[in-house]
C-alpha atoms as a PDB file:
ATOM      1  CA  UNK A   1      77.913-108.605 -79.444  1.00  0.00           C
ATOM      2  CA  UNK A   2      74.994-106.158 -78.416  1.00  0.00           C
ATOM      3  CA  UNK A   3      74.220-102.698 -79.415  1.00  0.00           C
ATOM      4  CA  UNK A   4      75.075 -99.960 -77.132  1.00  0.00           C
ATOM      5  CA  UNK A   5      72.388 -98.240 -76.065  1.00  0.00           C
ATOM      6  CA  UNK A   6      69.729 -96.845 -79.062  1.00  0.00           C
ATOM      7  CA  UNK A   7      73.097 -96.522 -81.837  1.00  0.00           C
ATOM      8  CA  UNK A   8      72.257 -99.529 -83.720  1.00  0.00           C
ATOM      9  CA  UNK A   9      75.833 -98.504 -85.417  1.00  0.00           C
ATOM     10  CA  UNK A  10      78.068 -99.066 -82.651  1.00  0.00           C
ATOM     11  CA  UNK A  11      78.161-102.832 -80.981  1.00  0.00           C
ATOM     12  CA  UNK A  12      79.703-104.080 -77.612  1.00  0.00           C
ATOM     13  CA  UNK A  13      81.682-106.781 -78.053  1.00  0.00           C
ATOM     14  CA  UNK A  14      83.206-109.735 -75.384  1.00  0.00           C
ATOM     15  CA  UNK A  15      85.366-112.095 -76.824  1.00  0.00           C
ATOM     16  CA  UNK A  16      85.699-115.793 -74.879  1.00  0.00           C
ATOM     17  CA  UNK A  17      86.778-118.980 -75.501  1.00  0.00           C
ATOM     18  CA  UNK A  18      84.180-121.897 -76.469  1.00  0.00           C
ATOM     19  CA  UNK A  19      85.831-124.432 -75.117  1.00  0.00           C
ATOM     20  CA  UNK A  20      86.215-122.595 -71.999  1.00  0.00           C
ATOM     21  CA  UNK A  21      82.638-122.128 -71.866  1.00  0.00           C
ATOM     22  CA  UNK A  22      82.025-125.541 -72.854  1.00  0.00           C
ATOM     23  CA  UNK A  23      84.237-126.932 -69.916  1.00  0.00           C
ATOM     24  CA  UNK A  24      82.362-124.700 -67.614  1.00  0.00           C
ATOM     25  CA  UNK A  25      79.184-125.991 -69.062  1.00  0.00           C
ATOM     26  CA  UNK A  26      78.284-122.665 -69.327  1.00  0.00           C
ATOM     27  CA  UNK A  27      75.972-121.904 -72.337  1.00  0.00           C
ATOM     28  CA  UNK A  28      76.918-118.677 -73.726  1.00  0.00           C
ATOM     29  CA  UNK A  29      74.106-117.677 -75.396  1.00  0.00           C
ATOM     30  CA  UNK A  30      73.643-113.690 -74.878  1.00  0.00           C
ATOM     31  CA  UNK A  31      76.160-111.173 -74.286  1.00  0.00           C
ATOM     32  CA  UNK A  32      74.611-111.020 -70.646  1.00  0.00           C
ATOM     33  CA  UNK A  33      76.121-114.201 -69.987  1.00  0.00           C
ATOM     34  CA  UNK A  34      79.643-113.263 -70.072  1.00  0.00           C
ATOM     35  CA  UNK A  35      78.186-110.332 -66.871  1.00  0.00           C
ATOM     36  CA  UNK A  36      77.891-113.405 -64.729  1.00  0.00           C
ATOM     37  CA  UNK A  37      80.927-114.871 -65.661  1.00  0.00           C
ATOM     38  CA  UNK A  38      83.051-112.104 -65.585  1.00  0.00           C
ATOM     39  CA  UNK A  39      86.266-114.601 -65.939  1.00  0.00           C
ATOM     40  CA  UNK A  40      85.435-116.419 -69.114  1.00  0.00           C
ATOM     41  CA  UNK A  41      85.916-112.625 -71.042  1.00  0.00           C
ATOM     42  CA  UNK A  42      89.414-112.680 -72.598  1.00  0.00           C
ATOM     43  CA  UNK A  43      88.698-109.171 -74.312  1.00  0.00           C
ATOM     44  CA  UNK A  44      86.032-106.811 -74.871  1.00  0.00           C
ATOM     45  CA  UNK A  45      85.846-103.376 -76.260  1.00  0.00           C
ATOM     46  CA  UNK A  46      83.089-102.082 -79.056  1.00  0.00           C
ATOM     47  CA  UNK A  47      83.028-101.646 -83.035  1.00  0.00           C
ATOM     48  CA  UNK A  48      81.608 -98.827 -85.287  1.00  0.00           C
ATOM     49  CA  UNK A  49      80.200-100.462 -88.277  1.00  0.00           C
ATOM     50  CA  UNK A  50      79.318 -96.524 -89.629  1.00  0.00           C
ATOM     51  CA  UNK A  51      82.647 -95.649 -88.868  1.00  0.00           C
ATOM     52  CA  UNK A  52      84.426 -98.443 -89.344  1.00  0.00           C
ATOM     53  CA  UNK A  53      86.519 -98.054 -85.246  1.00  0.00           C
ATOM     54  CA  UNK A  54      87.182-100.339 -83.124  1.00  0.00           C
ATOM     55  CA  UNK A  55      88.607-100.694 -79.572  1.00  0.00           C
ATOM     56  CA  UNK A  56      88.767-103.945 -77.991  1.00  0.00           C
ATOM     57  CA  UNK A  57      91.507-104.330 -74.348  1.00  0.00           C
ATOM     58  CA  UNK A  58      92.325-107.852 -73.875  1.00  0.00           C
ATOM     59  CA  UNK A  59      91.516-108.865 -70.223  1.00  0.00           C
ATOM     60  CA  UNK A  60      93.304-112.169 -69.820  1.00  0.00           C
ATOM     61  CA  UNK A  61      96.785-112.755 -71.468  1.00  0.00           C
ATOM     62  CA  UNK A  62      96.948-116.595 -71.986  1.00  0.00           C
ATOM     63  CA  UNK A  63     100.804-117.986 -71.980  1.00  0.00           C
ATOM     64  CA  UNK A  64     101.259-120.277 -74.994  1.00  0.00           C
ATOM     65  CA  UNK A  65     100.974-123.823 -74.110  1.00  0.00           C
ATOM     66  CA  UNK A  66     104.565-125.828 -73.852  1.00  0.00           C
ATOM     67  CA  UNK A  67     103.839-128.846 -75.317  1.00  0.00           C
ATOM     68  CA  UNK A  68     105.780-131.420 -74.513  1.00  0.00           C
ATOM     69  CA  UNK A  69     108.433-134.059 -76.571  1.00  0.00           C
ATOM     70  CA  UNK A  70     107.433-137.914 -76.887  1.00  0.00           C
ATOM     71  CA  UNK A  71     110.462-138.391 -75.091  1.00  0.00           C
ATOM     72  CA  UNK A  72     109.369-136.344 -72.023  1.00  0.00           C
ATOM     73  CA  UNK A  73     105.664-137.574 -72.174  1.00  0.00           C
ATOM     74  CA  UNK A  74     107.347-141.225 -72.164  1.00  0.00           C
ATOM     75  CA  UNK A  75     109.686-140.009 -68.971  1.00  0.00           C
ATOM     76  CA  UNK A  76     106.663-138.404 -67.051  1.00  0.00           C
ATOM     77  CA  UNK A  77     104.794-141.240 -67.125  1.00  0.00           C
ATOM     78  CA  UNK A  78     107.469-143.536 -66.776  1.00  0.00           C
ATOM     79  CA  UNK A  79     108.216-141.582 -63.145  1.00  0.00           C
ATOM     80  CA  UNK A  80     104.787-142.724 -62.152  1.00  0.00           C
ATOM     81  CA  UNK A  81     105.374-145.317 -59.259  1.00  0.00           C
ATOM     82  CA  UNK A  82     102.334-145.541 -56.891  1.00  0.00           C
ATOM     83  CA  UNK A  83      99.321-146.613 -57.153  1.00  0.00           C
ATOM     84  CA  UNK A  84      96.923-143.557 -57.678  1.00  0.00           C
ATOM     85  CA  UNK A  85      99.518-141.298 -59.218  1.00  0.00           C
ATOM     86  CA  UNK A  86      99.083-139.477 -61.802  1.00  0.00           C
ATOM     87  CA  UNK A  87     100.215-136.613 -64.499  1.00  0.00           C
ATOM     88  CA  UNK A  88      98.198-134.806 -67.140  1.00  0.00           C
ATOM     89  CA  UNK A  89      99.137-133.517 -70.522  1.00  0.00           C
ATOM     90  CA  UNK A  90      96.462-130.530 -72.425  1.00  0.00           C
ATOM     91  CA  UNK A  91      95.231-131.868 -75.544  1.00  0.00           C
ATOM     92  CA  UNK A  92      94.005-130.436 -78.710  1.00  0.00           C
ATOM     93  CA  UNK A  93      91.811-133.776 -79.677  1.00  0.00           C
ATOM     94  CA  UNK A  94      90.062-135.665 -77.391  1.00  0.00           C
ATOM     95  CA  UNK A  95      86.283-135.478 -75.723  1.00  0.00           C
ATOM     96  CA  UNK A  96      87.918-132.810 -72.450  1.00  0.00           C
ATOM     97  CA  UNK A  97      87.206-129.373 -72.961  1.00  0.00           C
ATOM     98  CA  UNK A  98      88.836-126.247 -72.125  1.00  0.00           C
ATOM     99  CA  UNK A  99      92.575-125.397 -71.417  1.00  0.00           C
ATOM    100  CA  UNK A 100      95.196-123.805 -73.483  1.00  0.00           C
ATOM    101  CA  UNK A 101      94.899-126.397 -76.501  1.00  0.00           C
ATOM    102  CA  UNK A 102      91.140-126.597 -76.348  1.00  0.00           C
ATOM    103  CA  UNK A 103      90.692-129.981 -75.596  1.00  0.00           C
ATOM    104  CA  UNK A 104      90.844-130.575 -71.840  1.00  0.00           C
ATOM    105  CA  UNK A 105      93.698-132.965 -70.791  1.00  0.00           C
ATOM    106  CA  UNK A 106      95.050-136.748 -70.457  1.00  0.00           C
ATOM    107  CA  UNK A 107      95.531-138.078 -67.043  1.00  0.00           C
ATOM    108  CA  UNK A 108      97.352-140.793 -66.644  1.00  0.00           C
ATOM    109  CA  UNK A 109      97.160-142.849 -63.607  1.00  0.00           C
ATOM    110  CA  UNK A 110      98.386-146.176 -62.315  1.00  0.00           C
ATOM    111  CA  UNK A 111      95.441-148.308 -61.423  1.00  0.00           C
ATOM    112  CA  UNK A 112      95.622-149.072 -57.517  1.00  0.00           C
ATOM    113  CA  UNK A 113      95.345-153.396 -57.004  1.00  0.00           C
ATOM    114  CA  UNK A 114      92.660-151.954 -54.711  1.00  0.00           C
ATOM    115  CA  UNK A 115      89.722-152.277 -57.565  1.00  0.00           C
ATOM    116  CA  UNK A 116      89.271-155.491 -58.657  1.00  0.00           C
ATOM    117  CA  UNK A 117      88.222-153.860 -62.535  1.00  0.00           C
ATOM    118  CA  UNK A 118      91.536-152.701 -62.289  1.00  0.00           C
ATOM    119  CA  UNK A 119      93.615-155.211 -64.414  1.00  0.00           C
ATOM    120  CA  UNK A 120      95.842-152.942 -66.487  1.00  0.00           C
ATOM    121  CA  UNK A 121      99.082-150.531 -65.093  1.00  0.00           C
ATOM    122  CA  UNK A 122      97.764-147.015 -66.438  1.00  0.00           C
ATOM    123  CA  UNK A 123      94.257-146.057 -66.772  1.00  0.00           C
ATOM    124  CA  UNK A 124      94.186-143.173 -68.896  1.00  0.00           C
ATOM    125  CA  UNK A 125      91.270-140.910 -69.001  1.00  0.00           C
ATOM    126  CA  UNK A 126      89.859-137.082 -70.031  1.00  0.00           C
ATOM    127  CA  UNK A 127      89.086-134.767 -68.025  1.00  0.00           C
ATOM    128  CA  UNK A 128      87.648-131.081 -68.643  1.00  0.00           C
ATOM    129  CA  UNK A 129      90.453-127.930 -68.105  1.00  0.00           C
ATOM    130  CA  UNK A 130      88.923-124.987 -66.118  1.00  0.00           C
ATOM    131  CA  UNK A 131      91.573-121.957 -65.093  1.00  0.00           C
ATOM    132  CA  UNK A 132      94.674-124.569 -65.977  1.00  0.00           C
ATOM    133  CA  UNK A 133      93.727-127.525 -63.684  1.00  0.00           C
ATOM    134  CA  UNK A 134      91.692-130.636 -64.371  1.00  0.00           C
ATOM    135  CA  UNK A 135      87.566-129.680 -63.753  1.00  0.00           C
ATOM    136  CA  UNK A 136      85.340-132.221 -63.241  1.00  0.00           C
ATOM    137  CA  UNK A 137      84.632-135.685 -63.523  1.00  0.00           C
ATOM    138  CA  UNK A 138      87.154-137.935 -65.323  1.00  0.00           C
ATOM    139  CA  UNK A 139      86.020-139.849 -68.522  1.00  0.00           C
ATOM    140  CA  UNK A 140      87.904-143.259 -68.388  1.00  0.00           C
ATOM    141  CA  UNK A 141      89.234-143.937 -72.486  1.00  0.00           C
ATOM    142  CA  UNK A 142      91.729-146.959 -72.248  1.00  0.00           C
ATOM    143  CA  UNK A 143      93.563-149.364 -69.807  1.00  0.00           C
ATOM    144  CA  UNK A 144      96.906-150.440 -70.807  1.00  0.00           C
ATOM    145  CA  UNK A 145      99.952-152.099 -69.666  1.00  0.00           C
ATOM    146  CA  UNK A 146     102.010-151.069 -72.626  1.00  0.00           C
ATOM    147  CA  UNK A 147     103.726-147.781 -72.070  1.00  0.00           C
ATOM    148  CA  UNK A 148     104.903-146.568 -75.316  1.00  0.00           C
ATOM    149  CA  UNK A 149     101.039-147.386 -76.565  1.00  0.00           C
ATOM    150  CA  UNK A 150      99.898-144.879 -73.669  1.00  0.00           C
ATOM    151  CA  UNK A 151     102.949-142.462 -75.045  1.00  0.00           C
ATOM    152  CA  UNK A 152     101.647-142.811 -78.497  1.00  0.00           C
ATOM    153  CA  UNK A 153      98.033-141.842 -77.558  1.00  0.00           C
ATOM    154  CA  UNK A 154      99.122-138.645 -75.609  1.00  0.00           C
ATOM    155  CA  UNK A 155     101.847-137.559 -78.602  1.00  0.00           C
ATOM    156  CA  UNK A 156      98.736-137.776 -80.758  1.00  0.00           C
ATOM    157  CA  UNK A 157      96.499-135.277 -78.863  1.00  0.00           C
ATOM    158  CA  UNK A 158      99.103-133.423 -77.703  1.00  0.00           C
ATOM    159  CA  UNK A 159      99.576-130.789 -80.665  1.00  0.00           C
ATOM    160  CA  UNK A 160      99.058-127.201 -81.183  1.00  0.00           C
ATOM    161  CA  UNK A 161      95.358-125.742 -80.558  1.00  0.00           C
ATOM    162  CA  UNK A 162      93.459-126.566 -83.916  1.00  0.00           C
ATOM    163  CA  UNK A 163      91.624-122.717 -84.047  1.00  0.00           C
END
């Protein structure tokens, strides 16, 4: 929020997402901040404390997430057959940020034979969500040849936004 103008009554207001911002490693510490990131504002408008008005106009409609079963989490990565593919599933715990549970998102990938590190079928990772796509570098968790463990980690990040 700012005040408008010299009416120390009547505030601007821009309403984002922190987890957005924090996936953009964007720092949103002023109001100004939002001007040069025009597409992190999800609504803005102004309030009258005197008068006790407001009028805020959304500026981004966000579909709710579809979060997915344990049995179709177990059949999308079960459908992973080459080395280097991969699918991701938003999360709502884990250290991604950003996306429509706040979180970021799982990738899980088979591990190519190419890297000799590379000892386990899935590597699973985090990775930052920016406009609904993976942003960023990767953060490697876990390795694991067990599916239904990798299953079991995704089911439990893979709730409803916690705010």
């Amino acid at each position: 929020m700012k005040e408008r103008g010299n009416d120390s009554k009547v505030m601007d207001i821009r309403i984002f997402d922190p987890a957005d911002a924090e996936a953009r490693k964007t720092n949103v510490n002023s109001f100004d901040v939002l001007t040069s990131n025009p597409n992190m504002i999800i609504g803005e408008g102004w309030i009258d404390q005197a008068n006790k008005k407001t009028d805020i106009s959304v500026k981004v409609k966000y579909e709710k997430a579809r979060l997915s079963s344990e049995a179709e989490i177990l059949q999308q990565i079960e459908s992973l057959t080459k080395p280097g593919s991969s699918v991701f599933f938003f999360m709502a715990a884990g250290s991604g940020s950003g996306g429509p549970l706040g979180r970021g998102a799982a990738i899980i990938r088979i591990n190519d034979n190419k890297d000799p590190k590379s000892r386990k079928k899935y590597l699973i990772s985090n990775v930052n969500i920016v406009d609904g796509k993976p942003f960023g570098e990767e953060t490697p968790i876990f390795e694991s040849d067990k599916i239904k463990e990798v299953t079991k980690w995704v089911v439990d990040g893979h709730k409803p936004r916690f705010c």
